[in-house]
C-alpha atoms as a PDB file:
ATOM      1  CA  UNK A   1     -27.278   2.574 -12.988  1.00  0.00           C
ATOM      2  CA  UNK A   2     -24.870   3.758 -10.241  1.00  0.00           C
ATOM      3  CA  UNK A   3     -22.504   1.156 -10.565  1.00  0.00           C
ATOM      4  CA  UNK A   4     -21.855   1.188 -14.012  1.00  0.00           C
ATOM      5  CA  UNK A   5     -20.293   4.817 -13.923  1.00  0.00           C
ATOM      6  CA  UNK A   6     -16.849   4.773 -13.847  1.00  0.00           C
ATOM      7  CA  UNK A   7     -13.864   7.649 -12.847  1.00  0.00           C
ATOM      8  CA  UNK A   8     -10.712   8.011 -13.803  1.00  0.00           C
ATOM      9  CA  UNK A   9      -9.250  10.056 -10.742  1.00  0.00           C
ATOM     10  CA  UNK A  10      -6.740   8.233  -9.013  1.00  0.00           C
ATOM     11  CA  UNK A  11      -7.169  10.771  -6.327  1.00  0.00           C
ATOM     12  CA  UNK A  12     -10.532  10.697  -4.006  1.00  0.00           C
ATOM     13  CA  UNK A  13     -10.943  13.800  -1.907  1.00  0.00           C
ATOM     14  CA  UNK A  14      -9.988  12.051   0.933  1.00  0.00           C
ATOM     15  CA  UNK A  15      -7.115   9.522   0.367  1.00  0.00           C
ATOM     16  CA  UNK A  16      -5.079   7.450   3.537  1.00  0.00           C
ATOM     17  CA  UNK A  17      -1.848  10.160   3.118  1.00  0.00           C
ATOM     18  CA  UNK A  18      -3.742  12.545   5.096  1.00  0.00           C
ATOM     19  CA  UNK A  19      -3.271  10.279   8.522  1.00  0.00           C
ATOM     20  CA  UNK A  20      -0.403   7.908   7.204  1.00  0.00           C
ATOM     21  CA  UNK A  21       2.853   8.703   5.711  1.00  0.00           C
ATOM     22  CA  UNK A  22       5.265   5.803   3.943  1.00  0.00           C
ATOM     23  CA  UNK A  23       7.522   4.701   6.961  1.00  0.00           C
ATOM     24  CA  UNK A  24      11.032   4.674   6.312  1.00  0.00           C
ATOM     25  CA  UNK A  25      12.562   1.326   5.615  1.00  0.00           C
ATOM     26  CA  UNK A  26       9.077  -0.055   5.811  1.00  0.00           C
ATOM     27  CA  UNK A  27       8.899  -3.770   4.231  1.00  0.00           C
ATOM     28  CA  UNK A  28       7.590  -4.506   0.897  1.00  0.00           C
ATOM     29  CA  UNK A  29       5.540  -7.291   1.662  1.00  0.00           C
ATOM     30  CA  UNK A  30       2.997  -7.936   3.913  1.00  0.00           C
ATOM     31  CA  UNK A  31       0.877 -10.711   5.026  1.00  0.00           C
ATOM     32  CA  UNK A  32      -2.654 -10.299   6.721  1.00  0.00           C
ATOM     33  CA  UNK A  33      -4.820 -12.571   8.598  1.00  0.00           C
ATOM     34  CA  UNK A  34      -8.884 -12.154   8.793  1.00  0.00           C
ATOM     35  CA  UNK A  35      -8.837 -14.573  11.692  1.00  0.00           C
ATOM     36  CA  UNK A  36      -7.785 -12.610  15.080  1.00  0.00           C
ATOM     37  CA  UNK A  37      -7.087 -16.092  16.507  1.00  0.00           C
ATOM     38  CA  UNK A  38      -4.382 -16.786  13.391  1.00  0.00           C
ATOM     39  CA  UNK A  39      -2.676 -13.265  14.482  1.00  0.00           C
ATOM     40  CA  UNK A  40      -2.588 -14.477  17.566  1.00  0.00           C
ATOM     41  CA  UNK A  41      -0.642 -17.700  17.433  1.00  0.00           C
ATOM     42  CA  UNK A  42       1.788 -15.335  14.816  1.00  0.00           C
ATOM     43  CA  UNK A  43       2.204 -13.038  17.695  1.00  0.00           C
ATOM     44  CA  UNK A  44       3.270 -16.174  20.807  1.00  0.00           C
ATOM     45  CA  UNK A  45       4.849 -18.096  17.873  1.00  0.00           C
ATOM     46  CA  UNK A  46       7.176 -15.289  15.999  1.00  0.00           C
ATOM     47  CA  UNK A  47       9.569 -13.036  16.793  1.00  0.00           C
ATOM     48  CA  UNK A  48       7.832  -9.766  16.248  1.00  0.00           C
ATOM     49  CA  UNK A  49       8.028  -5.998  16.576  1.00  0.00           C
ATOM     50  CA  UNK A  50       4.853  -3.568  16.734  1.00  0.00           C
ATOM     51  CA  UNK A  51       6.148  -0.496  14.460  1.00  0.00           C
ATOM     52  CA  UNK A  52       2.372   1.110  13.521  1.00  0.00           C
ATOM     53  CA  UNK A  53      -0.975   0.588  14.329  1.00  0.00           C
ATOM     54  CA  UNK A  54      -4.343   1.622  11.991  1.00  0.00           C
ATOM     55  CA  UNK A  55      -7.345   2.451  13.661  1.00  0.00           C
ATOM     56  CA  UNK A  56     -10.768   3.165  12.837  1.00  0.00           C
ATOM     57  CA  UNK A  57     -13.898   3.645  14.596  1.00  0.00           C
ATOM     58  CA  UNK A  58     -13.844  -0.240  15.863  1.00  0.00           C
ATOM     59  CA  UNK A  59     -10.198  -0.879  16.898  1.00  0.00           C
ATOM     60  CA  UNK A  60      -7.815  -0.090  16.486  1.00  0.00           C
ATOM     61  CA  UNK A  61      -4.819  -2.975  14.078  1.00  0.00           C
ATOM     62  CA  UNK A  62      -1.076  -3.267  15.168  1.00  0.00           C
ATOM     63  CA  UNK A  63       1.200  -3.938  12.017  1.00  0.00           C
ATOM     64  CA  UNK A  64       3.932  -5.794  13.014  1.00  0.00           C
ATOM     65  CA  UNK A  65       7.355  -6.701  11.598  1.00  0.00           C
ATOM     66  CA  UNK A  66       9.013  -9.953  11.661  1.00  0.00           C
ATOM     67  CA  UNK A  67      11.698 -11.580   9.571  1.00  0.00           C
ATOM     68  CA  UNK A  68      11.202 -15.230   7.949  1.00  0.00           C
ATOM     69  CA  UNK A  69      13.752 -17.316   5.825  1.00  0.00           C
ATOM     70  CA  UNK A  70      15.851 -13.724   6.072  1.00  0.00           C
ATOM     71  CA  UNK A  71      13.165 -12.014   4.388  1.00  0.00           C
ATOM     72  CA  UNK A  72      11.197  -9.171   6.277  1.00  0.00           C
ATOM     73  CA  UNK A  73       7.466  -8.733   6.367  1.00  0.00           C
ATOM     74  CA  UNK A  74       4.445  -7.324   7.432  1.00  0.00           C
ATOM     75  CA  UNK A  75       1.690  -9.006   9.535  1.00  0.00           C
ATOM     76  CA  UNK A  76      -1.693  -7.686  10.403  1.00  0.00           C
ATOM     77  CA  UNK A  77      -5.112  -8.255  10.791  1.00  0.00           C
ATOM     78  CA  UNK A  78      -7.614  -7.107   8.296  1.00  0.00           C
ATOM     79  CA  UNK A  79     -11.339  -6.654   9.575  1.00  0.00           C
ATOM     80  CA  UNK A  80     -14.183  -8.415   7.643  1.00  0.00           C
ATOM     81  CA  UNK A  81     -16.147  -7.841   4.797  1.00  0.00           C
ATOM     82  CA  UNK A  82     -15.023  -5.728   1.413  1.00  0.00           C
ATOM     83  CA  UNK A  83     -15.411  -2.446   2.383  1.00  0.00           C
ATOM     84  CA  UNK A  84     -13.167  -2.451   5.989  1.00  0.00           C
ATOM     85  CA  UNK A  85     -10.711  -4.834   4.135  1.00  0.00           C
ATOM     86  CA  UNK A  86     -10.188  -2.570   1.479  1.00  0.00           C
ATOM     87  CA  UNK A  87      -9.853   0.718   3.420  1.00  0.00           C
ATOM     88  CA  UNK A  88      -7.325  -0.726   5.756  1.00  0.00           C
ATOM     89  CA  UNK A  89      -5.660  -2.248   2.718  1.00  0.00           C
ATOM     90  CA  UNK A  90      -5.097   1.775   1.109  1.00  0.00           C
ATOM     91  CA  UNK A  91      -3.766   2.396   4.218  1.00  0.00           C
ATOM     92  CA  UNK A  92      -0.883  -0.065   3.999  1.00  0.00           C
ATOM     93  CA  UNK A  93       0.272   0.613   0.963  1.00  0.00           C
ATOM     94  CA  UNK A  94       0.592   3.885   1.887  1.00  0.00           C
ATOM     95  CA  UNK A  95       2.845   2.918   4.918  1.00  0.00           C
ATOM     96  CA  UNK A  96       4.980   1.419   2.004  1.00  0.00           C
ATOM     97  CA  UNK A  97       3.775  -1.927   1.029  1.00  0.00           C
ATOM     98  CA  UNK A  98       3.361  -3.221  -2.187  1.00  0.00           C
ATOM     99  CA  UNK A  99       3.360  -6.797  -2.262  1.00  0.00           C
ATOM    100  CA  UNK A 100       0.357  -7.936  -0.476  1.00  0.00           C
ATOM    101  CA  UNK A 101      -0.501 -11.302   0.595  1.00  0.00           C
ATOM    102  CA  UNK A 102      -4.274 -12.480   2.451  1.00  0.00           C
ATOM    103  CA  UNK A 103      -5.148 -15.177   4.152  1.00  0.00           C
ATOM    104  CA  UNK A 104      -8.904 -16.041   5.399  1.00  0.00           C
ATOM    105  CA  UNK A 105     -11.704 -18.687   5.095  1.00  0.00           C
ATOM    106  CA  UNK A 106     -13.987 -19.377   3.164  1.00  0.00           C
ATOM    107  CA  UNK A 107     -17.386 -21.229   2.177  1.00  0.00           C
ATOM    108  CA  UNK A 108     -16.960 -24.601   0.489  1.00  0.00           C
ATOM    109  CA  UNK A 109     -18.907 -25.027  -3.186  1.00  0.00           C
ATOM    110  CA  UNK A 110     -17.551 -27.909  -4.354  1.00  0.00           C
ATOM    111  CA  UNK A 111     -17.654 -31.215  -2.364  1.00  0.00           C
ATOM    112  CA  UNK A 112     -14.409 -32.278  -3.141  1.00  0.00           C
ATOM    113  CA  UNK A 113     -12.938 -29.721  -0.877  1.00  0.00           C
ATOM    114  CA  UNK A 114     -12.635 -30.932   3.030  1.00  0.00           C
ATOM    115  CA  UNK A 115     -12.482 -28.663   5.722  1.00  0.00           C
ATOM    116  CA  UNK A 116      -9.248 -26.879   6.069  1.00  0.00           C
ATOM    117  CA  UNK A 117      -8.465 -27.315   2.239  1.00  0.00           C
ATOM    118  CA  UNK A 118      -5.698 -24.935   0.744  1.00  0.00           C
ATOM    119  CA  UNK A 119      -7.438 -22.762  -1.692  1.00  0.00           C
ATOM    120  CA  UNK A 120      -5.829 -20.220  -4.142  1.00  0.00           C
ATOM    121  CA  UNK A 121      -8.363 -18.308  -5.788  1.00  0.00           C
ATOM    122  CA  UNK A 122      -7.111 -16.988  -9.523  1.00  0.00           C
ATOM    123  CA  UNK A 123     -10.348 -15.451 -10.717  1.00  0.00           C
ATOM    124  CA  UNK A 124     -12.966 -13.722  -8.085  1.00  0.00           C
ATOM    125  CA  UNK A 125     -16.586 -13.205  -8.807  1.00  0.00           C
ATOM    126  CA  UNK A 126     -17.267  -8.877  -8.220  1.00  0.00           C
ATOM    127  CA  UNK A 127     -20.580 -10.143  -6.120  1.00  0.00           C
ATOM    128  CA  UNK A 128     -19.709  -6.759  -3.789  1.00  0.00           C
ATOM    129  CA  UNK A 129     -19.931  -3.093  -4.170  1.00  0.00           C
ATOM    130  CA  UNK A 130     -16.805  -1.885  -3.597  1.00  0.00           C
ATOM    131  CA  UNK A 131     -14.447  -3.312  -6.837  1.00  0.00           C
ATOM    132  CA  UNK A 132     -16.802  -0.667  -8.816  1.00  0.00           C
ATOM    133  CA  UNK A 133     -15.225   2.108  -7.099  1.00  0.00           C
ATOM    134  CA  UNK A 134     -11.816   1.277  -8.462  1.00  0.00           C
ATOM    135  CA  UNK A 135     -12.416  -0.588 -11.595  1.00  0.00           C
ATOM    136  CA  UNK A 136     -14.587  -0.254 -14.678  1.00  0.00           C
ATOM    137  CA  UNK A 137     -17.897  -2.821 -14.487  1.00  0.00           C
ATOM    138  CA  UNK A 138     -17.489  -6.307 -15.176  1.00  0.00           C
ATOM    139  CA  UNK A 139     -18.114 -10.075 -13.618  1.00  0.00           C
ATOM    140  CA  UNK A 140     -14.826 -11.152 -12.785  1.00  0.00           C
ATOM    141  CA  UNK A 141     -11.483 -10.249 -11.985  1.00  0.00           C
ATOM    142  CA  UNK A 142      -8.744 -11.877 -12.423  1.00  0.00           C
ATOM    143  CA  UNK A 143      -5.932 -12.006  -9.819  1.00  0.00           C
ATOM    144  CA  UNK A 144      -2.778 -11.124 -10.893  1.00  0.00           C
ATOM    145  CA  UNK A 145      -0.560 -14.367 -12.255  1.00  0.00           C
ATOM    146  CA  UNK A 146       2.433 -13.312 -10.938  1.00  0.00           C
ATOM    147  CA  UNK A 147       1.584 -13.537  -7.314  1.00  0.00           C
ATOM    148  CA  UNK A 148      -0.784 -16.224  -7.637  1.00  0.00           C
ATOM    149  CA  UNK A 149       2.113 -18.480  -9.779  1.00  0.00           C
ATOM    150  CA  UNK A 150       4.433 -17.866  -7.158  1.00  0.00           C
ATOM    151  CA  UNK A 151       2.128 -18.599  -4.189  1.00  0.00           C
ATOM    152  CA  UNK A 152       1.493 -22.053  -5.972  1.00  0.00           C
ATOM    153  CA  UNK A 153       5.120 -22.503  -6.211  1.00  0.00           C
ATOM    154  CA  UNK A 154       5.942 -22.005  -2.466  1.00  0.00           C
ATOM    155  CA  UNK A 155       3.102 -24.429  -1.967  1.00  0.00           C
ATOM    156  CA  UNK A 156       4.424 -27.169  -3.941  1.00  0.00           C
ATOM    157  CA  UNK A 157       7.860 -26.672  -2.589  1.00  0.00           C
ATOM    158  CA  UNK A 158       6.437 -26.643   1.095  1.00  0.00           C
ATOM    159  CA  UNK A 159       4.588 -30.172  -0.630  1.00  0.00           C
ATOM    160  CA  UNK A 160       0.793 -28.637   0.502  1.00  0.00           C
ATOM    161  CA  UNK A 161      -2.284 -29.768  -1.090  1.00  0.00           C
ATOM    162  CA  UNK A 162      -4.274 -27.279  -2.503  1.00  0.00           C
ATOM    163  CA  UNK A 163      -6.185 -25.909  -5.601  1.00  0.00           C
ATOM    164  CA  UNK A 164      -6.980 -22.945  -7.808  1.00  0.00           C
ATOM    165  CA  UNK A 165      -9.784 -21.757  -8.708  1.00  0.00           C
ATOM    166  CA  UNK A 166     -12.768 -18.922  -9.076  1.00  0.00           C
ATOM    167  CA  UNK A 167     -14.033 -17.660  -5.920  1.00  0.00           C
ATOM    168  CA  UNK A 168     -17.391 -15.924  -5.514  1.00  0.00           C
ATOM    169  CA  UNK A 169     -16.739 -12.999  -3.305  1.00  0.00           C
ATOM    170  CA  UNK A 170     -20.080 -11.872  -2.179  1.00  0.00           C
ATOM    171  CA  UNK A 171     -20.730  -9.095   0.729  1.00  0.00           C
ATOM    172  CA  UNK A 172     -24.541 -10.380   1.562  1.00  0.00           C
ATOM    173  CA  UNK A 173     -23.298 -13.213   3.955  1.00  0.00           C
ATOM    174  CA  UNK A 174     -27.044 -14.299   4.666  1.00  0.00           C
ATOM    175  CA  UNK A 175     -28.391 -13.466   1.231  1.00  0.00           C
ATOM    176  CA  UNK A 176     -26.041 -16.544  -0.195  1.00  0.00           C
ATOM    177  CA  UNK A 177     -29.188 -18.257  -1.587  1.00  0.00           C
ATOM    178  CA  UNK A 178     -29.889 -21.398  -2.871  1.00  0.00           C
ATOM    179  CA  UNK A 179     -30.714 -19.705  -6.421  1.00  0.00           C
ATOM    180  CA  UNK A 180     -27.988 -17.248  -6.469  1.00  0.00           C
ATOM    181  CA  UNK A 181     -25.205 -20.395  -4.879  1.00  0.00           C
ATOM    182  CA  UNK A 182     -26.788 -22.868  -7.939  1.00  0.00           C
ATOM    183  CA  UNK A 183     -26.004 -19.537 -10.947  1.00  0.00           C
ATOM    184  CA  UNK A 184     -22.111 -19.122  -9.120  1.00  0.00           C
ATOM    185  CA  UNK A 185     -22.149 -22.895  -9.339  1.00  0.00           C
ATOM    186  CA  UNK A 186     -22.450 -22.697 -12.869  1.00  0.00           C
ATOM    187  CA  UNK A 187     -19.859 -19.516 -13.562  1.00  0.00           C
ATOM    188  CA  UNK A 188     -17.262 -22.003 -12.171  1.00  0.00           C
ATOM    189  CA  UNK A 189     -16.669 -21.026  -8.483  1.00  0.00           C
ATOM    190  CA  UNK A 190     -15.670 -23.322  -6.066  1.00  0.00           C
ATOM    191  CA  UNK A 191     -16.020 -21.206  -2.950  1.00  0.00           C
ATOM    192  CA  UNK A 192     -17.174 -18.264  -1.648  1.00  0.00           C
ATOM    193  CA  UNK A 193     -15.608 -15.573   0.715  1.00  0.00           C
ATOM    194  CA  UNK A 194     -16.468 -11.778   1.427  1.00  0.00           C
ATOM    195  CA  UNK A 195     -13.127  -9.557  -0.020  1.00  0.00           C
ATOM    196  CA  UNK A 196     -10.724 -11.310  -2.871  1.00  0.00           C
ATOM    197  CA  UNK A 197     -12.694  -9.242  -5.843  1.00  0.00           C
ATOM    198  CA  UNK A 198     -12.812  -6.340  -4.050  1.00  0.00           C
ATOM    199  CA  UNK A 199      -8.910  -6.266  -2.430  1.00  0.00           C
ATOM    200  CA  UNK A 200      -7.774  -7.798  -5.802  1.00  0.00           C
ATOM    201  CA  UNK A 201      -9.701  -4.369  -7.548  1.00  0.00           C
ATOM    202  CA  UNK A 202      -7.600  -2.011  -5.120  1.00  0.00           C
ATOM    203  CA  UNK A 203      -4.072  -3.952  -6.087  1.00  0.00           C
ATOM    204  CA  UNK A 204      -4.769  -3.391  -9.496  1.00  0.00           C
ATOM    205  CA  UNK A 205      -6.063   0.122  -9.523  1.00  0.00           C
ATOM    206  CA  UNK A 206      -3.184   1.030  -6.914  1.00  0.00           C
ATOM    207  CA  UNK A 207      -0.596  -0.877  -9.402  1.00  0.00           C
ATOM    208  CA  UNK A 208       0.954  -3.058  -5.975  1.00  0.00           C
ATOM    209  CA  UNK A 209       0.481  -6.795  -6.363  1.00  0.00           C
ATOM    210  CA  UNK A 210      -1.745  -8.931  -4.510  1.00  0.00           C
ATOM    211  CA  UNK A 211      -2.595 -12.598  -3.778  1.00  0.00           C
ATOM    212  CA  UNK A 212      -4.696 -14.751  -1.398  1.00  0.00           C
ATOM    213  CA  UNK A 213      -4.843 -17.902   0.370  1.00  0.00           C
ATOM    214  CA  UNK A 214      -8.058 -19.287   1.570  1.00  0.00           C
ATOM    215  CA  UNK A 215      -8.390 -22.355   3.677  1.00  0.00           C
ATOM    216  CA  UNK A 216     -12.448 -24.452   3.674  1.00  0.00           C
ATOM    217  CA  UNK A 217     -14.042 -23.585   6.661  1.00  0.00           C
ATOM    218  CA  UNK A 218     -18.063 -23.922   5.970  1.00  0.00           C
ATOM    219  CA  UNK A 219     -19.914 -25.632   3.348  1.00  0.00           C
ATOM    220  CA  UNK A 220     -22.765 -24.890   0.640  1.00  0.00           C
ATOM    221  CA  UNK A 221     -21.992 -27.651  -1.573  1.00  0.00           C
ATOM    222  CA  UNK A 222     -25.137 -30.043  -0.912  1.00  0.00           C
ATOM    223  CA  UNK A 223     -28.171 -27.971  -0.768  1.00  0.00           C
ATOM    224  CA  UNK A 224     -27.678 -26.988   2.611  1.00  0.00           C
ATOM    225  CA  UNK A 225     -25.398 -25.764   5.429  1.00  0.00           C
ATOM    226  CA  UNK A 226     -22.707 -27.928   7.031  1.00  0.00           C
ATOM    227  CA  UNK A 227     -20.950 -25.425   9.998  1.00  0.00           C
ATOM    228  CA  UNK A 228     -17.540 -27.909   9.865  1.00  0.00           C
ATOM    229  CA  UNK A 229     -14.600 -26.075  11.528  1.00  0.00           C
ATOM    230  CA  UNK A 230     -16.338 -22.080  11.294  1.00  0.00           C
ATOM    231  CA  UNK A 231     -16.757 -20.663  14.501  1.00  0.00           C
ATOM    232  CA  UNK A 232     -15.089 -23.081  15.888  1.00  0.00           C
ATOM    233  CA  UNK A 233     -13.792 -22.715  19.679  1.00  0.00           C
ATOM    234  CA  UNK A 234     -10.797 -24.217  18.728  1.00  0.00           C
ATOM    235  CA  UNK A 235      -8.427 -23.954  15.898  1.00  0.00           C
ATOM    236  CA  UNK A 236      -8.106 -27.367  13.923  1.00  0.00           C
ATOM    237  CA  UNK A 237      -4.332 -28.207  14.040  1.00  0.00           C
ATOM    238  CA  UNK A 238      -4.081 -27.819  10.287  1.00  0.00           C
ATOM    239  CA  UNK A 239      -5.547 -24.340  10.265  1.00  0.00           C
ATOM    240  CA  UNK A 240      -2.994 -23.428  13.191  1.00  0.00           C
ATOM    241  CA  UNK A 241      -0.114 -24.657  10.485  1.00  0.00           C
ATOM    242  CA  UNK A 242      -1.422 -22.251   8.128  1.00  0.00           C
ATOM    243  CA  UNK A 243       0.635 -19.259   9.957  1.00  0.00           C
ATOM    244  CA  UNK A 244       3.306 -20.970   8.808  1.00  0.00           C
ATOM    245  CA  UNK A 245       2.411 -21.905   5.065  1.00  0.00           C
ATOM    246  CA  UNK A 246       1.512 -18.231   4.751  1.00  0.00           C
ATOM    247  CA  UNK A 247       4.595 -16.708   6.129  1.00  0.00           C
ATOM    248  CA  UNK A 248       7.329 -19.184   4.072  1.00  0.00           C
ATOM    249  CA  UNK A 249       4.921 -17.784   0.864  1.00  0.00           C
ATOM    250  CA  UNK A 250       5.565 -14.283   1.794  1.00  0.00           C
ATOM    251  CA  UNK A 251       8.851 -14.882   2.338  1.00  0.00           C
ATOM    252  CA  UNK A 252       9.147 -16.525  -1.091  1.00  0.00           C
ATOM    253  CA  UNK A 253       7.121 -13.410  -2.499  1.00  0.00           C
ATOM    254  CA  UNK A 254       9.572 -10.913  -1.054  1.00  0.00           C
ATOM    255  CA  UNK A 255      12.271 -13.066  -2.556  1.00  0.00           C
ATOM    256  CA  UNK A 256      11.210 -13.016  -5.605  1.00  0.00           C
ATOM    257  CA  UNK A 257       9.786  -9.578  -6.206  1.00  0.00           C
ATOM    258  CA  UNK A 258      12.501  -7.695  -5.052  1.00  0.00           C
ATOM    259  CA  UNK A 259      15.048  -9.611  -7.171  1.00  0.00           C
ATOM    260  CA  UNK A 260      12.664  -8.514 -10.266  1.00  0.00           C
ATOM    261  CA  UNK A 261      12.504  -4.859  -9.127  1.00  0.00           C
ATOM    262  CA  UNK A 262      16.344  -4.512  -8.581  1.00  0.00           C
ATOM    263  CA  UNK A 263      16.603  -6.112 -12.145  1.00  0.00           C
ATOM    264  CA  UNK A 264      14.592  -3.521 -13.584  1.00  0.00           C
ATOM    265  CA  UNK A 265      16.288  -0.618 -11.788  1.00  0.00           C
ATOM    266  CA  UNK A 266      19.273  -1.757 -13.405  1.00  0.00           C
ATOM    267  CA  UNK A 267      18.064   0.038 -16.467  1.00  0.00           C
ATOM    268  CA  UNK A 268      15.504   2.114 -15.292  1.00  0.00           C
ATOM    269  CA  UNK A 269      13.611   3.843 -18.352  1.00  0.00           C
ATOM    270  CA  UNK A 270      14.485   7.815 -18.147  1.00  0.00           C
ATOM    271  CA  UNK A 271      11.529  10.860 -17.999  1.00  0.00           C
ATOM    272  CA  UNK A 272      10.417  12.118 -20.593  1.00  0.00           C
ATOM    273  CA  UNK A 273      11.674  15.065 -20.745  1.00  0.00           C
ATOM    274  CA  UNK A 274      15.071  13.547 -20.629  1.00  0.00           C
ATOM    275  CA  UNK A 275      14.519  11.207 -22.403  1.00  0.00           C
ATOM    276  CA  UNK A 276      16.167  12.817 -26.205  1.00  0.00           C
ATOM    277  CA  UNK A 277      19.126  13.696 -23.879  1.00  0.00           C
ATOM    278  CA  UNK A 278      19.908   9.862 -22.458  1.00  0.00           C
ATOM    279  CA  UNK A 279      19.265   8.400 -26.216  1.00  0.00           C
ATOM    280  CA  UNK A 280      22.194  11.017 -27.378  1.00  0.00           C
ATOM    281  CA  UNK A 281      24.452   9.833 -24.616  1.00  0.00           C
ATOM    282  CA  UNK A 282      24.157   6.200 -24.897  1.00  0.00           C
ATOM    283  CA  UNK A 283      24.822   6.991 -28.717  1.00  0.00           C
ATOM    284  CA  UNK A 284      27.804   9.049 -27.672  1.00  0.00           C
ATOM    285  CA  UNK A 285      28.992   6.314 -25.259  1.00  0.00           C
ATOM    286  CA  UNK A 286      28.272   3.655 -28.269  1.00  0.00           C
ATOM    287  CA  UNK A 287      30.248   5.906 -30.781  1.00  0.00           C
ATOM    288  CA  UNK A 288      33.492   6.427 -27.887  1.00  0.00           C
ATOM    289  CA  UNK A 289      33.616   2.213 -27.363  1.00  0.00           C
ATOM    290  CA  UNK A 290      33.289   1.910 -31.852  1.00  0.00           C
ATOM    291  CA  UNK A 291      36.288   4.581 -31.581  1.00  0.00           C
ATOM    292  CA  UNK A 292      38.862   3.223 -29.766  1.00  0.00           C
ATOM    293  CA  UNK A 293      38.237  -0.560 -30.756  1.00  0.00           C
ATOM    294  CA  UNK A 294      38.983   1.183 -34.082  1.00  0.00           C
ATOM    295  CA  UNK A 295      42.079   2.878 -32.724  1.00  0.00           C
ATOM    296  CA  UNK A 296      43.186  -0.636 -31.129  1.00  0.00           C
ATOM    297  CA  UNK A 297      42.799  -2.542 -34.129  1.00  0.00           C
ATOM    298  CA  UNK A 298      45.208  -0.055 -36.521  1.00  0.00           C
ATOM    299  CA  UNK A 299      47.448  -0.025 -33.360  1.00  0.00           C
ATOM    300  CA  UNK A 300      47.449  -3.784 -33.769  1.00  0.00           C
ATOM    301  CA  UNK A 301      47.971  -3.496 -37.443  1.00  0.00           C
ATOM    302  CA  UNK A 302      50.620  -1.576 -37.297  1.00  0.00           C
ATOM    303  CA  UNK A 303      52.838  -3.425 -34.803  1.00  0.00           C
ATOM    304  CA  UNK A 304      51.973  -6.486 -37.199  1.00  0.00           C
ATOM    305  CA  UNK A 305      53.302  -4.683 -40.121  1.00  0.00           C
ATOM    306  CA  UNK A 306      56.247  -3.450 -38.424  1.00  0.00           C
ATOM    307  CA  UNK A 307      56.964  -7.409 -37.162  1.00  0.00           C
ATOM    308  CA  UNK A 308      56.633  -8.226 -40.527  1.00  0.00           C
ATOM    309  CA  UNK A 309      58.797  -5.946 -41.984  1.00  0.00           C
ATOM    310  CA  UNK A 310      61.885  -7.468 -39.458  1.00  0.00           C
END
């Protein structure tokens, strides 16, 4: 079965460094929006700079720059459904971008969750195609605790209600069936989306860090199909705050990711082929500090002797 072969390449024959190049001074972390009416209240609401723009055969997606709590990010738009997410995903890490940071709805499973509910998913159903490309076959994924710990942590500081849990991400939006919504049911998902698995697969297999946010917007949960706040005209108030929420997270992300990369550069582990030569000067640096405390403590000897002696 196709999807159970797996590659090791990291290269394809066709990777995003053939139209995209890292941009210099290019911020670490980036937050994207599915929901083009989200991006827009970021773009009236936030001080913002256009400094790229993506395009495929649809549209083409500004990425724009914009600083929050002193902390700079990136904000764009990702298309919907695995596939487009993904692709313009590779192409934003290679601009440079390694802490990553989604936002989008999603389909309600479990009745306890209203419309507009805070959602961070820490395990996502591989319902799609695309995660198989990336990452050997299995189930799940799991997102990566790091981001998703301190996403929770902004949340409780900015006192939000939320909660974790599995999402099913499936890429058949009209082949969620009763059956197939009854089996997730059972593997423990509360809602259900279209990208988390498959964006969470690239972070991993890219080795850049990733996290999501999803707020209720439809729901499955009864047997049937309640529309709530999706498609809305208008953006619920509380879905509008959301900009917000996200952008104090990825603030909170940059934070705290960079001070965890500059503490690992402080001793940054040598190549290889160096690596016989750095061992034999930190010895030599370790034997020159034994040496003169040595020298210092017969020095010290001495001039006690000799006070002795008067």
């Amino acid at each position: 079965m196709i999807l159970n072969e797996h590659y090791t390449e990291v290269d394809g024959a066709l990777m995003p460094q053939e139209f995209y190049q890292t941009l210099k001074k290019f911020p670490k972390t980036a937050v994207t929006f599915f929901s083009k009416k989200l991006l827009k209240i970021f773009v009236k609401k936030y001080e913002c700079e256009k400094i790229a723009e993506l395009e495929n055969e649809t549209m083409a997606f500004p990425i724009y720059k914009t600083k929050v709590k002193n902390c700079n990010l990136i904000v764009y738009q990702s298309p919907v459904g695995a596939p487009a997410a993904a692709s313009l995903m590779e192409d934003v890490i290679a601009l440079g971008a390694r802490h990553i940071l989604a936002v989008g709805c999603c389909g309600c499973l479990d009745e306890n969750i209203d419309a507009t509910d805070l959602i961070v998913p820490n395990v996502a159903i591989r319902d799609e195609g695309l995660s198989y490309h990336y990452l050997k076959t299995q189930d799940e994924i799991v997102l990566n605790k790091k981001m998703v710990d301190l996403v929770v942590e902004s949340l409780k500081k900015q006192k939000q209600h939320y909660v974790v849990g599995k999402t099913w991400t499936n890429d058949g939006l009209y082949r969620e069936t009763q059956e197939k919504i009854a089996k997730r049911k059972k593997q423990g998902a509360i809602v259900v989306e279209m990208e988390t698995s498959a964006l969470a697969s690239v972070a991993e297999f890219r080795k850049v860090h990733f996290a999501q946010i999803l707020y209720g917007a439809d729901s499955l949960a009864n047997g049937g199909y309640d529309k709530r706040t999706f498609r809305g005209e208008k953006v619920p108030k509380r879905v509008e705050g959301i900009v917000d929420v996200a952008l104090v997270c990825g603030a909170h992300i940059d934070r705290c990711m960079s001070k965890q990369e500059d503490n690992q550069d402080d001793d940054p582990k040598p190549p290889k082929f160096f690596k016989l030569l750095w061992i034999l000067n930190k010895e030599i640096k370790r034997e020159l500090n034994a040496s003169r405390e040595r020298r210092e403590r017969r020095k010290q000897k001495r001039l006690a002797q000799k006070q002795k002696e008067k």
